[in-house]
C-alpha atoms as a PDB file:
ATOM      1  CA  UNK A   1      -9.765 -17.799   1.783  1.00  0.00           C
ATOM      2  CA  UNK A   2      -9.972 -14.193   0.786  1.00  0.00           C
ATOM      3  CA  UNK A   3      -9.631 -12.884  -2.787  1.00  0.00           C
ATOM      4  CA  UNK A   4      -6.422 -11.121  -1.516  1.00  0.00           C
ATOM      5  CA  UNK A   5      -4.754 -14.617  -0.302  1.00  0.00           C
ATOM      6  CA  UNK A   6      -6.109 -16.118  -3.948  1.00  0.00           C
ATOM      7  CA  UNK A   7      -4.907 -13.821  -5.679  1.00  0.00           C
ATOM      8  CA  UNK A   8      -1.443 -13.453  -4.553  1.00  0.00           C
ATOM      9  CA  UNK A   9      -0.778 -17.231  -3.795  1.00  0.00           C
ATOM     10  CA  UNK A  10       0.592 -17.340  -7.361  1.00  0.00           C
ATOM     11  CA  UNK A  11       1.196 -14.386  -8.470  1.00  0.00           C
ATOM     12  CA  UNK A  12       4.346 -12.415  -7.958  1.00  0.00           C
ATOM     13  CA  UNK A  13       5.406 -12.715 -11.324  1.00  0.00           C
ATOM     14  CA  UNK A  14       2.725 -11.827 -12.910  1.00  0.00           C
ATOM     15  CA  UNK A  15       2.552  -9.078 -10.499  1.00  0.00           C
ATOM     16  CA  UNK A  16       5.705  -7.171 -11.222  1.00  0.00           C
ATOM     17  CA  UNK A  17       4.582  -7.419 -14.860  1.00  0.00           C
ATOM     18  CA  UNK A  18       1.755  -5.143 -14.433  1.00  0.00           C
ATOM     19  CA  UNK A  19       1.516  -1.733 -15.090  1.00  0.00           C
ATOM     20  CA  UNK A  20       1.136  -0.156 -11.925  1.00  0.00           C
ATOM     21  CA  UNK A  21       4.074  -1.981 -10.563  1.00  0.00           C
ATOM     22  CA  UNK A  22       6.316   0.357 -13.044  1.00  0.00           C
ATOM     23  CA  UNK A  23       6.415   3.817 -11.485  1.00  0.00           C
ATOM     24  CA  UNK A  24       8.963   2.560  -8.513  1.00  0.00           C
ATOM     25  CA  UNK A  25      11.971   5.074  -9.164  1.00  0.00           C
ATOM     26  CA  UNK A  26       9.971   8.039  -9.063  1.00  0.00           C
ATOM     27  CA  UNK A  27       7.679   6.592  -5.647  1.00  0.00           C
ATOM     28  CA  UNK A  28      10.950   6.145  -4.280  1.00  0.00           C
ATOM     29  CA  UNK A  29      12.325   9.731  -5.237  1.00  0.00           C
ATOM     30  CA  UNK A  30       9.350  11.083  -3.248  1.00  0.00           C
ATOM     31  CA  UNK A  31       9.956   9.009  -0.257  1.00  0.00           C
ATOM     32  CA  UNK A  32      13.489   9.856   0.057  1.00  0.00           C
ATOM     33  CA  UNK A  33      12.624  13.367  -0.091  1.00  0.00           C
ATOM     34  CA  UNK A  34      10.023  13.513   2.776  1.00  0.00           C
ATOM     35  CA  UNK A  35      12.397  12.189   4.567  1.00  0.00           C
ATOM     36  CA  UNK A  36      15.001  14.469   4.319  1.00  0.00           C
ATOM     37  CA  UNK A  37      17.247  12.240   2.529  1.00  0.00           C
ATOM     38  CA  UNK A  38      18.095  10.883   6.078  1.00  0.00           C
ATOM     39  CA  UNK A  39      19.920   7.567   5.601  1.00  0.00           C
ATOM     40  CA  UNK A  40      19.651   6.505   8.936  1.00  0.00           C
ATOM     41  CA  UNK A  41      16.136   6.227   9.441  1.00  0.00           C
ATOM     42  CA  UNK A  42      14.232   2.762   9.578  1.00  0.00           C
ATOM     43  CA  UNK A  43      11.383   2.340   7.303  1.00  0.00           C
ATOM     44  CA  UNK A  44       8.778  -0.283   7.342  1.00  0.00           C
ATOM     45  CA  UNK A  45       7.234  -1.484   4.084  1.00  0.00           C
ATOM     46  CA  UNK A  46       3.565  -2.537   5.012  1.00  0.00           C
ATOM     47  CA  UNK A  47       1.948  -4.983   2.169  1.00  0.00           C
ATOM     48  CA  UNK A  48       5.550  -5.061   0.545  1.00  0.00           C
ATOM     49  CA  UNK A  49       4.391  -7.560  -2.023  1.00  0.00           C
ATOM     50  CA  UNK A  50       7.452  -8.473  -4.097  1.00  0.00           C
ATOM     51  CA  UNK A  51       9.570  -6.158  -2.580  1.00  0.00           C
ATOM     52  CA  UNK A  52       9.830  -3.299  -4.926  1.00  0.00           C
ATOM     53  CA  UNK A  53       9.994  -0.179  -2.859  1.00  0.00           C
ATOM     54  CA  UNK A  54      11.656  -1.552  -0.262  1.00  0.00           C
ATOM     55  CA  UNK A  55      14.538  -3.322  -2.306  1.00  0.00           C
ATOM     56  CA  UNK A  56      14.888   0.294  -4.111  1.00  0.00           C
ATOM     57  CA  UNK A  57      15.118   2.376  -0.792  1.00  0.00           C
ATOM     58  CA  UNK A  58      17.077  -0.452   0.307  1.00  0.00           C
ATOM     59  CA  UNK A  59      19.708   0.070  -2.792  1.00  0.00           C
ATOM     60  CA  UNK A  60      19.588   3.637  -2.055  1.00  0.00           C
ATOM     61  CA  UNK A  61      20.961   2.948   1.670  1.00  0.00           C
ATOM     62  CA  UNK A  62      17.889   2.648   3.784  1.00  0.00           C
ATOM     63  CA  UNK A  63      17.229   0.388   6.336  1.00  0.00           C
ATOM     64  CA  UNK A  64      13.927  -1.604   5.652  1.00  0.00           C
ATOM     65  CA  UNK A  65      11.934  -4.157   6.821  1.00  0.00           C
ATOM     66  CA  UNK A  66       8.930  -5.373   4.160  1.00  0.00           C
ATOM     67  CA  UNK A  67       5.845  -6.880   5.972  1.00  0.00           C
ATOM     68  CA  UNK A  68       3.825  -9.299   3.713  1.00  0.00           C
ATOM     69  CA  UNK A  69       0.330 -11.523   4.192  1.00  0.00           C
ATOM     70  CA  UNK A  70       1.796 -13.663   1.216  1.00  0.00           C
ATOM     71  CA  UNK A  71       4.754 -15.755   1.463  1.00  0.00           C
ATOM     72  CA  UNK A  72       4.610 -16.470  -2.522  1.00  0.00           C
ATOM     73  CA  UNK A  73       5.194 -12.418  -2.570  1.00  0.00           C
ATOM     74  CA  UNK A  74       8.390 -12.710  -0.245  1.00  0.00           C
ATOM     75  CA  UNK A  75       9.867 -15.558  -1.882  1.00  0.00           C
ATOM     76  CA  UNK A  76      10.252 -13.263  -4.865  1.00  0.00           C
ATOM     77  CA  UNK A  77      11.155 -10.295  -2.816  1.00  0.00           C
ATOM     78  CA  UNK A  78      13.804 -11.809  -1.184  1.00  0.00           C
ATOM     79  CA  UNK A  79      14.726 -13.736  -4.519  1.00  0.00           C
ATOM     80  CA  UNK A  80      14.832  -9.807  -5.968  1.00  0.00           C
ATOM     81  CA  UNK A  81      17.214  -8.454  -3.377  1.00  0.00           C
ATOM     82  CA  UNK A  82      19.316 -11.363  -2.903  1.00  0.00           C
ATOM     83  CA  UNK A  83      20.138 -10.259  -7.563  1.00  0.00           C
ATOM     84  CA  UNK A  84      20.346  -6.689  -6.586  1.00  0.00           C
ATOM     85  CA  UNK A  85      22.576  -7.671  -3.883  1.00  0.00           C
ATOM     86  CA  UNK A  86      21.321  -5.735  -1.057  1.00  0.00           C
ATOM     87  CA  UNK A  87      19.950  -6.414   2.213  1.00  0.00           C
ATOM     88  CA  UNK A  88      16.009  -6.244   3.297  1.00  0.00           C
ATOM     89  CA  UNK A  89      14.635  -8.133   6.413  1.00  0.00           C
ATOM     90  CA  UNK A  90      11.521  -9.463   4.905  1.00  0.00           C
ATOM     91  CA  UNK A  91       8.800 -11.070   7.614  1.00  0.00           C
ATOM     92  CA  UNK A  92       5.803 -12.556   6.540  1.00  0.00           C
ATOM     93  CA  UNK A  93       2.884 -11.169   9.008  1.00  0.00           C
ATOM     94  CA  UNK A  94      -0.556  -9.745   8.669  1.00  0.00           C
ATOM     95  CA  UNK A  95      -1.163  -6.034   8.665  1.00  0.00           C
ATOM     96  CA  UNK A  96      -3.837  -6.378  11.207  1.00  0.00           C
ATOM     97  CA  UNK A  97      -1.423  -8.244  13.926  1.00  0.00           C
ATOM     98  CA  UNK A  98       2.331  -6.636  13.797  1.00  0.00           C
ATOM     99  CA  UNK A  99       4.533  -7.251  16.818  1.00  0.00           C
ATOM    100  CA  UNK A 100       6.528  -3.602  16.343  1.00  0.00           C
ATOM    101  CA  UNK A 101       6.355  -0.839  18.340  1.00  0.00           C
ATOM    102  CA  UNK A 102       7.921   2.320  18.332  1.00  0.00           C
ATOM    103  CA  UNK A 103      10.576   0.688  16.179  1.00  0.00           C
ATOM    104  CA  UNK A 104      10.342   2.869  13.213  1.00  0.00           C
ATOM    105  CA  UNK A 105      11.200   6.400  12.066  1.00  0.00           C
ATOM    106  CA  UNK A 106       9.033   5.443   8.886  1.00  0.00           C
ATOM    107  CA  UNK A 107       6.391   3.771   7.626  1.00  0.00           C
ATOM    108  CA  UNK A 108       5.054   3.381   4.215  1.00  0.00           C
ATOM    109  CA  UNK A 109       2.370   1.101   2.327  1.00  0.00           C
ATOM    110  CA  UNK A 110       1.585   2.076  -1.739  1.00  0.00           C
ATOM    111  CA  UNK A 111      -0.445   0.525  -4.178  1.00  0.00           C
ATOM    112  CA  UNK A 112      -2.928  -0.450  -1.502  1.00  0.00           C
ATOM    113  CA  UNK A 113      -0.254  -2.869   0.170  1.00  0.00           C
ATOM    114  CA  UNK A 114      -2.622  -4.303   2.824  1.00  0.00           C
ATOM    115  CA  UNK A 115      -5.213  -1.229   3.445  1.00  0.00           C
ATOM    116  CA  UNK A 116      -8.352  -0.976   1.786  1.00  0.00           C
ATOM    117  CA  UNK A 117      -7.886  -4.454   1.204  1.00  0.00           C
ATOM    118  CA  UNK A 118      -9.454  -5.706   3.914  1.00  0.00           C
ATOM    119  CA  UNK A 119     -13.337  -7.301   4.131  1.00  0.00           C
ATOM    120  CA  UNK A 120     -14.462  -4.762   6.921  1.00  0.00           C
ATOM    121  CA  UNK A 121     -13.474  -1.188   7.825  1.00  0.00           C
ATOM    122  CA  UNK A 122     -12.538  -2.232  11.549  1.00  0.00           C
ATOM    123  CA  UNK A 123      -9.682  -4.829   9.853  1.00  0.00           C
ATOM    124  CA  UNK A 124      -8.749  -1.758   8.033  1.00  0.00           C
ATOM    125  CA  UNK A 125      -8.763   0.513  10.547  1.00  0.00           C
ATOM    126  CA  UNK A 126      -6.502  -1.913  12.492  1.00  0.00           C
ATOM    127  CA  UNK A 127      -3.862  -1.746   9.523  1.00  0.00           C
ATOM    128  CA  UNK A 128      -4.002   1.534   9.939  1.00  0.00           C
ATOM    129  CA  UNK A 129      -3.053   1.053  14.149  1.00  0.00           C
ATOM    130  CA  UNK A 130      -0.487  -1.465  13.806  1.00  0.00           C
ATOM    131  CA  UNK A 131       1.562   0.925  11.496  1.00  0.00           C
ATOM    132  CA  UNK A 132       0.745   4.062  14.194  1.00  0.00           C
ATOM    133  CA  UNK A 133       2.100   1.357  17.092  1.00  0.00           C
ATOM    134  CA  UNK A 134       5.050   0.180  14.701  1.00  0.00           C
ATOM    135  CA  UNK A 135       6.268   3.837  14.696  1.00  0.00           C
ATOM    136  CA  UNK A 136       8.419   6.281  16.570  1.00  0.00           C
ATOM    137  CA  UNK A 137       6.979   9.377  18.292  1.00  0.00           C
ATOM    138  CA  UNK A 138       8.151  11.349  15.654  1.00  0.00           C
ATOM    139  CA  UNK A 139       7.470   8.825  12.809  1.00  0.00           C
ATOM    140  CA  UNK A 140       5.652   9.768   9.654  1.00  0.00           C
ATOM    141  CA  UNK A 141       3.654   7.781   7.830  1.00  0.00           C
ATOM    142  CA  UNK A 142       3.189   7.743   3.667  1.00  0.00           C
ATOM    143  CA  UNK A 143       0.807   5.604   2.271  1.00  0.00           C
ATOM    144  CA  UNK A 144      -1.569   5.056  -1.126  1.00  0.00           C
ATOM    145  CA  UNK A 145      -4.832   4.154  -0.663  1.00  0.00           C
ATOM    146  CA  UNK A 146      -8.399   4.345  -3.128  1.00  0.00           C
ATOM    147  CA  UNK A 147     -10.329   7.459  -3.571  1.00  0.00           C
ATOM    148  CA  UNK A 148     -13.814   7.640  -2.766  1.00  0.00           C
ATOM    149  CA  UNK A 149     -14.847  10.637  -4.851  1.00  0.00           C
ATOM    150  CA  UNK A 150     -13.522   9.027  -7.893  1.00  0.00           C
ATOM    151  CA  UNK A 151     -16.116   6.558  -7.491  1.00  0.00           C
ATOM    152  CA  UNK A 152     -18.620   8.699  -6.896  1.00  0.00           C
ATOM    153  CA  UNK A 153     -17.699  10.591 -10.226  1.00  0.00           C
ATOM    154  CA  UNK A 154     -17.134   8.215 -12.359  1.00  0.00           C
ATOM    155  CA  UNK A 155     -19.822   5.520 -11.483  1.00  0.00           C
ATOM    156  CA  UNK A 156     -19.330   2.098 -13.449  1.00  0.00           C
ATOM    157  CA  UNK A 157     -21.863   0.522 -16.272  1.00  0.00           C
ATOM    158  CA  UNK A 158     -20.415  -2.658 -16.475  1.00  0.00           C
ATOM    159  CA  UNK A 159     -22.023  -6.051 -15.526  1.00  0.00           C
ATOM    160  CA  UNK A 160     -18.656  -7.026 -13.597  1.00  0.00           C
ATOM    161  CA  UNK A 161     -18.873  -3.963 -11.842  1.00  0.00           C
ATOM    162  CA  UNK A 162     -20.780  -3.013  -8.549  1.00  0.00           C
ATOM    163  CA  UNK A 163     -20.118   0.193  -6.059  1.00  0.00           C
ATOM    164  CA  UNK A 164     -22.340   0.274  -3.010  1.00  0.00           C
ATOM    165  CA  UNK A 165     -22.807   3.485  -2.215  1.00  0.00           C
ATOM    166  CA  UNK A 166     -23.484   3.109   1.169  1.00  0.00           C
ATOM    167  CA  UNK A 167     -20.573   1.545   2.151  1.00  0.00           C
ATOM    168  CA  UNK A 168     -18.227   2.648  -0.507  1.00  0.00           C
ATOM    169  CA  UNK A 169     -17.100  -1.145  -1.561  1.00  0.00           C
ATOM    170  CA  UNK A 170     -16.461  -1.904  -4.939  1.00  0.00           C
ATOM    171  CA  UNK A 171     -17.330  -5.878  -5.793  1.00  0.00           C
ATOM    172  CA  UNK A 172     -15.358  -6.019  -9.156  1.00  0.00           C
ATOM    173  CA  UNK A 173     -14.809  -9.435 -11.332  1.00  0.00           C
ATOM    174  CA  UNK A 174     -11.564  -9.989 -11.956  1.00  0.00           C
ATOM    175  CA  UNK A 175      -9.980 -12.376 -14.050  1.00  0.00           C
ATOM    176  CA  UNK A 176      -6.426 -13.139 -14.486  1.00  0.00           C
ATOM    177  CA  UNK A 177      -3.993 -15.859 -14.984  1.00  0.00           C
ATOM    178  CA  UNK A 178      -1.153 -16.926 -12.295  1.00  0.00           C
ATOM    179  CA  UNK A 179       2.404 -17.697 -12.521  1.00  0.00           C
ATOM    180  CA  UNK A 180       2.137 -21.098 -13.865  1.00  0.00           C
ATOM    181  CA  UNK A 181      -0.714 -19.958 -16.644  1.00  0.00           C
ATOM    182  CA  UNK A 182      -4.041 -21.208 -14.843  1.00  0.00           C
ATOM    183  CA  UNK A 183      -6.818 -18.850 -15.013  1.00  0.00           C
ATOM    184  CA  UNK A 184      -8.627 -17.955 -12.622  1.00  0.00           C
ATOM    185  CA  UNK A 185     -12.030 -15.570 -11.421  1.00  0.00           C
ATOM    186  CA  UNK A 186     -12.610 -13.593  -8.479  1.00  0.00           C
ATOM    187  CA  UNK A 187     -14.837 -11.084  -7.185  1.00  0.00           C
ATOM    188  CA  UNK A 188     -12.424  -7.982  -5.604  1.00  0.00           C
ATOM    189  CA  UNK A 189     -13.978  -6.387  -2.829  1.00  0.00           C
ATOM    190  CA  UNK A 190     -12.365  -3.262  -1.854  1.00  0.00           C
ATOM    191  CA  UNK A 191     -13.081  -0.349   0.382  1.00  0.00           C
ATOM    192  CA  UNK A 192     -12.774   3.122  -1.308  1.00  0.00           C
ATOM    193  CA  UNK A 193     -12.285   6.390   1.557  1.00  0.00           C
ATOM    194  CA  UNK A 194     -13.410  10.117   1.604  1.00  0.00           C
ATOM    195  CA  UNK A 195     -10.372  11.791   2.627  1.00  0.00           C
ATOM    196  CA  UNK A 196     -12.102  13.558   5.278  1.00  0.00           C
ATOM    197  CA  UNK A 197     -12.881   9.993   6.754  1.00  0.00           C
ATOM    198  CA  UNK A 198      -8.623   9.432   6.130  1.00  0.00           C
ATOM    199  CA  UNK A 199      -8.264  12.417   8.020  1.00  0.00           C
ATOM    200  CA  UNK A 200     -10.389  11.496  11.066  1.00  0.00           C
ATOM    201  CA  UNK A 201      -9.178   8.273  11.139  1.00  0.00           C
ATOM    202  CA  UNK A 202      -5.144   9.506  10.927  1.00  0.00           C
ATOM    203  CA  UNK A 203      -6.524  12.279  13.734  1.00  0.00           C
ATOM    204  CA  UNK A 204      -7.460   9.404  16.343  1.00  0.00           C
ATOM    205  CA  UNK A 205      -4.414   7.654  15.945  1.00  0.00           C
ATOM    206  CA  UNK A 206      -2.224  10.866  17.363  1.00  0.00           C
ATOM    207  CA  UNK A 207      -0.875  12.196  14.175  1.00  0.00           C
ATOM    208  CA  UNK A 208      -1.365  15.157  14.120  1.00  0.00           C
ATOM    209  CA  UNK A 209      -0.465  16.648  10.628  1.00  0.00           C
ATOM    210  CA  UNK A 210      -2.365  14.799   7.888  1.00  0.00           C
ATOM    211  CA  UNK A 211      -1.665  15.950   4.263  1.00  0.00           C
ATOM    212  CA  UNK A 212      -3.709  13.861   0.753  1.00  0.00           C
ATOM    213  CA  UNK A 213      -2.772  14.895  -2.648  1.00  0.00           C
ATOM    214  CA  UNK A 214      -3.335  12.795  -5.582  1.00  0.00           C
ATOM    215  CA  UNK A 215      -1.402   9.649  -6.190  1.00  0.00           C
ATOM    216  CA  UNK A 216       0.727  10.052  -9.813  1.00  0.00           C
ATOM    217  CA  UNK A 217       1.521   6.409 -11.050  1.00  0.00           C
ATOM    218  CA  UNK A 218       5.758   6.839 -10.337  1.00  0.00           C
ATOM    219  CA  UNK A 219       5.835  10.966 -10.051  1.00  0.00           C
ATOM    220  CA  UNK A 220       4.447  11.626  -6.291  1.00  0.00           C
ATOM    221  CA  UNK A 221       4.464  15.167  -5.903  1.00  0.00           C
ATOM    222  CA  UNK A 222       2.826  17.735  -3.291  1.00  0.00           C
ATOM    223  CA  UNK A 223       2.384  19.849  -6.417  1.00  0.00           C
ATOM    224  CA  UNK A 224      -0.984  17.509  -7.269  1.00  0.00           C
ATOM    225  CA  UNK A 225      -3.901  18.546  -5.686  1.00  0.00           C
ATOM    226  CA  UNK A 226      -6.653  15.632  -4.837  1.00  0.00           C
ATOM    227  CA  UNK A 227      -9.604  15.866  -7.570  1.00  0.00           C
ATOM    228  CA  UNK A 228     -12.565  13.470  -8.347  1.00  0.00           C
ATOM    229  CA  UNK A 229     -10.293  12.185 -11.452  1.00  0.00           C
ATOM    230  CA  UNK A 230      -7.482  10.669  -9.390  1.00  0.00           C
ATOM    231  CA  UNK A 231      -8.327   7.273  -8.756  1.00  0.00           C
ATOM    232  CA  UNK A 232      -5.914   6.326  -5.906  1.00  0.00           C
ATOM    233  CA  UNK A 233      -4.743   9.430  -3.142  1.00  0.00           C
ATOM    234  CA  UNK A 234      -1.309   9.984  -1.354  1.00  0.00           C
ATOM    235  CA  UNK A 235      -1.454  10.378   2.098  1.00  0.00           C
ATOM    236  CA  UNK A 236       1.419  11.877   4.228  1.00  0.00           C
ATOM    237  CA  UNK A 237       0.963  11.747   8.264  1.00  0.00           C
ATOM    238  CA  UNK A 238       2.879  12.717  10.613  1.00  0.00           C
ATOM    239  CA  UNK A 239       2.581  12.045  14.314  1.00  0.00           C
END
């Protein structure tokens, strides 16, 4: 099992209780607005987790379909939108293996919903395919994922702490405790990107304007340029 499938077994409680889960509203607000307010697009929600973009884009008279590894994380999604009384199609599949194509006007995956999650950069380079396949031939494509130069400016001195710098993985202890109050420790092993590697990889997938500014915790603007202080980068493609 990988940490990703440990970790969110038991966890979607927890989950929505952290603090990077809060900044929904304003994620959302920048969403709706690169896509021209357009109601009747259909968006896919990559690595939906418990549901929280896609129930509020949902709410706000989208059409969405949330894509999940974990089916602990889509029991409380759909438990979420089933109280907020609206409708979201939520499927449990794996990012690397979706059966859509050309289905979508949108796609969108934030707060590193499946990519850089992944234990080698081909898996997460297929995340990256399976959303360009899931999409229309005008579809744009708006996702979150972990900056490389961030790492590479702030390097870490802790003990539970290791960045390879040749392969720009992070293999960070983390401890936490799950929705029934066990605790638990395991080693995260994540992938941080240059965005000039984002940019080549977006390129040879056909889209063929690729915008990265930095990734504001709920306030997504164009107005924020990418620096080595901005820990996590926002990514707009279009094909």
């Amino acid at each position: 099992m990988q940490w990703y499938e440990k970790l969110f077994e038991n966890y979607a409680d927890q989950y929505d209780r952290e603090p990077f889960t809060h900044g929904t509203l304003g994620e959302c607000d920048f969403i709706e607005r690169e896509l021209n307010y357009n109601k009747s697009l259909k968006i896919v929600d990559i690595g939906c987790g418990t549901g929280r973009h896609a129930i509020e884009l949902a709410k706000r008279g989208y059409s969405v379909t949330g894509i999940d590894l974990s089916e602990a994380q889509l029991k409380k999604a759909r438990e979420k939108a089933e109280q907020a009384n609206v409708k979201v199609e939520f499927l449990r599949y794996d990012a690397r293996n979706l059966p859509f194509e050309n289905q979508f006007d949108a796609a969108i995956m934030i707060c590193e919903g499946a990519f850089p999650l992944m234990e080698t950069d081909e898996m997460n380079f297929e995340i990256l395919k399976n959303a360009a396949r899931a999409l229309k031939s005008t579809g744009k494509f708006i996702f979150t994922t972990l900056n490389g130069l961030y790492r590479l400016f702030h390097p870490s001195n802790s003990e539970t702490e290791r960045f390879d710098l040749m392969t720009m993985r992070s293999h960070d202890l983390f401890t936490y405790a799950d929705d029934d109050g066990n605790e638990h420790q395991i080693v995260i092993n994540e992938r941080y990107y240059m965005p000039s590697e984002i940019t080549w990889l977006l390129k040879s997938l056909s889209f063929h304007k690729i915008e990265i500014f930095a990734a504001k915790l709920g306030a997504f603007s164009r107005e924020d340029k990418l620096t080595p202080d901005d820990f996590e980068m926002l990514v707009v493609a279009e094909k």
